[in-house]
Protein backbone atom coordinates (compact mmCIF):
# COMPACT_ATOMS: atom_id res chain seq x y z
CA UNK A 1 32.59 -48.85 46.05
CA UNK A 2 35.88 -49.82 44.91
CA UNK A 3 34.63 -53.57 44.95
CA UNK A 4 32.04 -52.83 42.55
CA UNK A 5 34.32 -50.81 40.02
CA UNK A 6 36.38 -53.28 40.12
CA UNK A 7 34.06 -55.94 39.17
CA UNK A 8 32.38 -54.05 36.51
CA UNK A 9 35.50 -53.75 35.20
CA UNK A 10 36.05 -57.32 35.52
CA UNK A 11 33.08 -57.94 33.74
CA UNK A 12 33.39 -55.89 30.84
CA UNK A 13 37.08 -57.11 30.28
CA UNK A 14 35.84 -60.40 30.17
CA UNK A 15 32.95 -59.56 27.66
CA UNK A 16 35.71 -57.86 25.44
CA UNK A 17 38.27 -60.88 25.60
CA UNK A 18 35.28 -62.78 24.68
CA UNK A 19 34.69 -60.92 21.67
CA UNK A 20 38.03 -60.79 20.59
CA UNK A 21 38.04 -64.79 20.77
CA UNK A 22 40.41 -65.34 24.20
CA UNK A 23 38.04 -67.79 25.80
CA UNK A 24 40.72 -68.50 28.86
CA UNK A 25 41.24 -64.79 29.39
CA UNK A 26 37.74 -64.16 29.17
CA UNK A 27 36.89 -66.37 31.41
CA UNK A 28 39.49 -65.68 34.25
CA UNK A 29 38.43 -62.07 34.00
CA UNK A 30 34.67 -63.36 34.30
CA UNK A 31 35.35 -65.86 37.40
CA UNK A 32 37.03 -62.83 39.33
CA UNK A 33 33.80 -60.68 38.70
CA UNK A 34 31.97 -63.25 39.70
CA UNK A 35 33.82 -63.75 43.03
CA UNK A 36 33.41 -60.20 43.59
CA UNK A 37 29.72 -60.21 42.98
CA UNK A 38 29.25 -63.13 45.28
CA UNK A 39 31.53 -61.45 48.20
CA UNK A 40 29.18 -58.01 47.57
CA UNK A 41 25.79 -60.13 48.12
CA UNK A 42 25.08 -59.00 44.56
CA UNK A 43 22.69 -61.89 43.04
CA UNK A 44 21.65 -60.48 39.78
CA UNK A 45 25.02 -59.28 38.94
CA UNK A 46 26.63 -62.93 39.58
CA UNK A 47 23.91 -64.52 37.37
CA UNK A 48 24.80 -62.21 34.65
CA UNK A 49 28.29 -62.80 35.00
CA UNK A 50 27.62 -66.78 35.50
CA UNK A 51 25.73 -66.47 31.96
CA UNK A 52 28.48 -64.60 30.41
CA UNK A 53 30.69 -67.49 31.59
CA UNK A 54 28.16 -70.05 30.15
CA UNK A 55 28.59 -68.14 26.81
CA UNK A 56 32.48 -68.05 26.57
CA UNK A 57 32.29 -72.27 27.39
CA UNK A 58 30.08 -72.70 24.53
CA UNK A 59 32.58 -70.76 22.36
CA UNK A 60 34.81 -73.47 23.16
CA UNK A 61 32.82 -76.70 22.63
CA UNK A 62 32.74 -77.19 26.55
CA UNK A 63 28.83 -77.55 26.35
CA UNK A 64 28.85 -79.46 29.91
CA UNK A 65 30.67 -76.37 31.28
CA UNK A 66 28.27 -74.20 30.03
CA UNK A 67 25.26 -76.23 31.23
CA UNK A 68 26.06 -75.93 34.58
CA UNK A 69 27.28 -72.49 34.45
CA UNK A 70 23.76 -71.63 32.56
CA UNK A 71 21.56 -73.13 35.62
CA UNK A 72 23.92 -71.75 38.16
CA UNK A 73 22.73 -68.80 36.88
CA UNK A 74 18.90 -69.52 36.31
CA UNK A 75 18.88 -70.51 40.08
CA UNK A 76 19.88 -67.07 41.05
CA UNK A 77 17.91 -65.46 38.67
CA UNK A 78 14.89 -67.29 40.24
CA UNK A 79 16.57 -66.63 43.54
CA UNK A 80 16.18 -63.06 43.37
CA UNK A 81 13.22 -62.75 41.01
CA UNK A 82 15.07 -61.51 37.85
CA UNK A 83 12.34 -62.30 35.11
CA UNK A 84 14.61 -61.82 32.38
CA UNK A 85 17.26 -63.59 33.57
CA UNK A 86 15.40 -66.11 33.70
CA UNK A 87 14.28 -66.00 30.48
CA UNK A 88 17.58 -65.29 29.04
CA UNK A 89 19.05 -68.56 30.47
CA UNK A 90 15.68 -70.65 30.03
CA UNK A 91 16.92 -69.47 26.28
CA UNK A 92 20.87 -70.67 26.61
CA UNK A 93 20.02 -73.65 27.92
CA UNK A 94 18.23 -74.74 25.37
CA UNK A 95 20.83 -73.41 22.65
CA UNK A 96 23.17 -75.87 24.76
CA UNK A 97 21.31 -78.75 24.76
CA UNK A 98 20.48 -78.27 20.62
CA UNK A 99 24.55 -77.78 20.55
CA UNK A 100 24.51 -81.47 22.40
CA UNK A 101 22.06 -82.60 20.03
CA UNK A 102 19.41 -83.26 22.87
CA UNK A 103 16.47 -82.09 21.02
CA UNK A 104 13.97 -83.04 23.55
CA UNK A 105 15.63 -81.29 26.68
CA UNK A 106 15.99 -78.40 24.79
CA UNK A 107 12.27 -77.93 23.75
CA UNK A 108 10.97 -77.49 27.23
CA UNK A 109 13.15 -75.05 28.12
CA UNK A 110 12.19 -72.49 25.16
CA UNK A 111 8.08 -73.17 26.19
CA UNK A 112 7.85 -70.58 29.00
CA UNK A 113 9.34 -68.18 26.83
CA UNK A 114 7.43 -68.65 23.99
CA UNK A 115 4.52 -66.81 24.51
CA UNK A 116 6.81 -63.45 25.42
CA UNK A 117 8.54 -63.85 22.41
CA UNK A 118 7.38 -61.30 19.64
C-alpha cells in the first residue's frame, strides 16, 4: 500500500506544480507516478498520469511531446477498456494537433466523441 500512497501523492504534486506553472517539476513528479503505476500493474492510473504529462508538455509548446504522451495513454485506456479515457485523450489529441495547426488530423479525432457530447 505504501506504493500506491506514494504515487497518489506523486500524482497530485505533479497536478499542483502544474498549476502553479513549474512544467519541469511537474513533470518529474508525474514520470515517478507513472513509474509507480506501471511497477503496480495499474493501467488506468498510468494513462491518467500519461495524460496529465501530455497536458504539462503542451503548457510548454512541446506539442510532439505531448502527442506521444496523449496516445501512450489512449492505448492503455483502450487496453483496459477505460471509455472515458478514451474519450478524454481522443479530445487532447485533437487540441494538440489544432495547437500544430493540423486541422485535418485533429477533426477525426473529436468524431467519436461527438455524439456523447451534450
Amino acid at each position: 500500500m505504501r506504493a500506491v500512497s506514494w504515487r497518489q501523492a506523486e500524482g497530485s504534486l505533479g497536478i499542483a506544480w502544474q498549476s502553479l506553472g513549474e512544467h519541469e517539476r511537474a513533470a518529474e513528479a508525474l514520470r515517478a507516478a507513472i513509474g509507480v503505476s506501471e511497477a503496480l500493474g495499474d493501467t488506468r492510473s498510468a494513462a491518467a498520469l500519461l495524460s496529465s504529462l501530455g497536458l504539462s508538455y503542451s503548457a510548454r509548446g512541446e506539442h510532439e511531446h505531448a502527442l506521444a504522451r496523449h496516445a501512450a495513454s489512449l492505448a492503455l485506456s483502450l487496453q483496459c477498456g477505460d471509455r472515458r479515457g478514451q474519450g478524454v485523450e481522443l479530445g487532447h489529441l485533437g487540441n494538440t494537433f489544432g495547437d500544430l495547426g493540423q486541422l485535418s488530423q485533429a477533426l477525426p479525432l473529436y468524431l467519436p466523441i461527438s455524439p456523447h457530447i451534450s
